[in-house]
C-alpha atoms as a PDB file:
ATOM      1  CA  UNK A   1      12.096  -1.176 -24.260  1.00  0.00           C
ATOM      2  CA  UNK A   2       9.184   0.775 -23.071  1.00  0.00           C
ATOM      3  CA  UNK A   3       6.585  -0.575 -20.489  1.00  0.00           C
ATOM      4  CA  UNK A   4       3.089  -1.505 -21.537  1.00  0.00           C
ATOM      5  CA  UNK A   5       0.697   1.270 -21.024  1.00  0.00           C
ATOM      6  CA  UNK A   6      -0.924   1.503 -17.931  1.00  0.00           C
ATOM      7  CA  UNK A   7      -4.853   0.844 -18.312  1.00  0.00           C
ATOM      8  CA  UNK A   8      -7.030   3.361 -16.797  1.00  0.00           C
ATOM      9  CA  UNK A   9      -9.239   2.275 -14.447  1.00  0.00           C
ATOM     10  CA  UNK A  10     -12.873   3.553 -13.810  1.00  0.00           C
ATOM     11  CA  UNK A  11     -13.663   6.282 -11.600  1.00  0.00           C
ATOM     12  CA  UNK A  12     -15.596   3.897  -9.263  1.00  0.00           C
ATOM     13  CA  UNK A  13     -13.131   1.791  -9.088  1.00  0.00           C
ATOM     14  CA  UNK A  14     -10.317   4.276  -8.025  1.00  0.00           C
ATOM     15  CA  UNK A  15     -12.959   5.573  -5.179  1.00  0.00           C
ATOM     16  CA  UNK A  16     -13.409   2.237  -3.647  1.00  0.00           C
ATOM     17  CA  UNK A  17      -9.453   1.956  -3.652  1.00  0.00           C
ATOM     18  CA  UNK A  18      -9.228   5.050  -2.025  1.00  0.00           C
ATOM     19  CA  UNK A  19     -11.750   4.582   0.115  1.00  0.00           C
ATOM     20  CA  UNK A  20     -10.307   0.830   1.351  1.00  0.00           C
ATOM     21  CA  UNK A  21      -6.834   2.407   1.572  1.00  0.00           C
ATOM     22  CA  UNK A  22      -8.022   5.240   3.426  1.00  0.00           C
ATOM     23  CA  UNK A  23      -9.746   2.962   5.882  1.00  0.00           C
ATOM     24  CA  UNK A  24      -6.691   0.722   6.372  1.00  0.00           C
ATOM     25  CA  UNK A  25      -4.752   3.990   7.000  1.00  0.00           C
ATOM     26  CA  UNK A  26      -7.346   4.946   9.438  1.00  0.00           C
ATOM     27  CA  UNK A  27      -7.336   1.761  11.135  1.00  0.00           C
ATOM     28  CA  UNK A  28      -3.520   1.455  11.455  1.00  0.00           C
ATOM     29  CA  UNK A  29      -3.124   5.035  12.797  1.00  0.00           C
ATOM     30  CA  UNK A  30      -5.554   4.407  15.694  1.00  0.00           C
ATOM     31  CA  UNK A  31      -3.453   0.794  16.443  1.00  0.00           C
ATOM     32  CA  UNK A  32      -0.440   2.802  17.325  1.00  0.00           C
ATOM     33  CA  UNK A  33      -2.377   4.130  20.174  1.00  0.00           C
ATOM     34  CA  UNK A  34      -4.021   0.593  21.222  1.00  0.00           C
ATOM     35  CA  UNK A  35      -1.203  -1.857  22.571  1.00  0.00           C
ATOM     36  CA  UNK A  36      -1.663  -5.216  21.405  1.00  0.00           C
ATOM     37  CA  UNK A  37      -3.199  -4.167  17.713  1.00  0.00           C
ATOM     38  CA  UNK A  38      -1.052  -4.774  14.540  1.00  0.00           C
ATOM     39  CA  UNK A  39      -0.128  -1.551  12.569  1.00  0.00           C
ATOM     40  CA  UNK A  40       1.829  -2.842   9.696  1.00  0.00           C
ATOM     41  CA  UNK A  41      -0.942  -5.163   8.559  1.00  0.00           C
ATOM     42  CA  UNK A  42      -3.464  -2.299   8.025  1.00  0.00           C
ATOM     43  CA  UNK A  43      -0.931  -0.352   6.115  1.00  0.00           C
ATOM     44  CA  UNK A  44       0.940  -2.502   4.052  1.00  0.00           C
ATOM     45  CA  UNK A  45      -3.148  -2.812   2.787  1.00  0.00           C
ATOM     46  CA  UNK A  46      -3.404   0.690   2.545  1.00  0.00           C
ATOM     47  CA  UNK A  47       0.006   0.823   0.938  1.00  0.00           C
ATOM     48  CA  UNK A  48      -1.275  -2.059  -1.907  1.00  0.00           C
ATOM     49  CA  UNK A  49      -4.901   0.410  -2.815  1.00  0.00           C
ATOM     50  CA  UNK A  50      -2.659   3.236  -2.920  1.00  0.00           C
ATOM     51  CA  UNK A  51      -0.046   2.081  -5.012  1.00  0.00           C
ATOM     52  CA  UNK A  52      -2.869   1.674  -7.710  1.00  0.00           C
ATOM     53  CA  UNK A  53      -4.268   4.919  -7.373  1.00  0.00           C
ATOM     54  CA  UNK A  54      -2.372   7.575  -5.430  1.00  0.00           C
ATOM     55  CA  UNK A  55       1.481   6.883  -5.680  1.00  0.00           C
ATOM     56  CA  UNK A  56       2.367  10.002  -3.987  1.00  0.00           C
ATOM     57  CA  UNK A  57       0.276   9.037  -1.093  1.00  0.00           C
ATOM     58  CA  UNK A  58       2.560   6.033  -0.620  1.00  0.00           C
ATOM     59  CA  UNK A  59       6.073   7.920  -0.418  1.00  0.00           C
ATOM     60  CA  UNK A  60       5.365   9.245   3.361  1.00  0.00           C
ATOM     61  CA  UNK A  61       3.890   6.209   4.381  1.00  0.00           C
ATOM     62  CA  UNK A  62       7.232   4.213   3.256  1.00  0.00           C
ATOM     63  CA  UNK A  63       9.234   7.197   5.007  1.00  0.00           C
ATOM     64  CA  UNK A  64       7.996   6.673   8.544  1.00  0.00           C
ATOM     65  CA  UNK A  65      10.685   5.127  10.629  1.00  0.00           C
ATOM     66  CA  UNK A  66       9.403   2.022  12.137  1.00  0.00           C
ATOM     67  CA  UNK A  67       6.950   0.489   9.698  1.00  0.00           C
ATOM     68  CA  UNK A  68       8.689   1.701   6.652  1.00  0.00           C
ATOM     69  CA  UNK A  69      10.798  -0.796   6.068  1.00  0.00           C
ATOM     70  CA  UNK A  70       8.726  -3.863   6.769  1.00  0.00           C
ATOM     71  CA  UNK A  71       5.952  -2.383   4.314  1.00  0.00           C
ATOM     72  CA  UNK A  72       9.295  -2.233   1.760  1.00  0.00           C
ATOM     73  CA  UNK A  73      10.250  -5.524   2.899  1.00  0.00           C
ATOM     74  CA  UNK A  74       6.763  -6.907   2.667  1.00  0.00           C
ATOM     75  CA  UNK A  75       6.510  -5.443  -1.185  1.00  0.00           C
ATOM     76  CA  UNK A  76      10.047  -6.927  -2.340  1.00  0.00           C
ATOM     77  CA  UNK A  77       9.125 -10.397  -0.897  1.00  0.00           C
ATOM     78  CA  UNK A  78       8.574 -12.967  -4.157  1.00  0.00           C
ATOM     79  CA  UNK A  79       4.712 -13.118  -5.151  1.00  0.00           C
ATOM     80  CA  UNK A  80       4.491  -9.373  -5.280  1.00  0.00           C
ATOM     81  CA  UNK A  81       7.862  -8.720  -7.322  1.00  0.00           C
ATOM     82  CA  UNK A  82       7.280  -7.908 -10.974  1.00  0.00           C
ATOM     83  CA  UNK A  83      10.023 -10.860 -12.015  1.00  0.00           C
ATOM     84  CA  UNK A  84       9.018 -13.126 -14.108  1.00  0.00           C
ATOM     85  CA  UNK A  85       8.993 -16.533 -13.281  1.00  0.00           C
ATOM     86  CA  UNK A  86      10.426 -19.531 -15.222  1.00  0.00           C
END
């Protein structure tokens, strides 16, 4: 069985989730420098605009060593998972 079609979403829309996610990204990047400020947080954000709008954006983000599998953990957990519920 075939997946729904996706629907397309405005052009304004997909800016603002670029821009957000490109923010986050921003914003995480410059934590790895600053001790004491949380990375993953910022991109498992930028991860979520992404996802909607540039998937191939997410792939090297997921591929970094150290945060890459908490975002992937952090995406499998329950409320996020695409299982429905009973």
């Amino acid at each position: 069985m075939n997946p729904p079609p996706r629907r397309r979403r405005s052009r304004v829309v997909r800016w603002t989730l670029d821009a957000v996610g490109g923010t986050l990204f921003a914003i995480g990047t410059v934590n790895i420098f600053i001790p004491g400020l949380p990375t993953t947080i910022f991109w498992i954000g930028a991860v979520m605009c992404f996802v909607k709008t540039r998937p191939s954006a997410v792939k090297p983000i997921l591929r970094t060593p150290v945060i890459g599998p908490a975002i992937r953990g952090f995406l499998r957990w329950k409320p996020f998972s695409k299982k429905k519920r009973r």
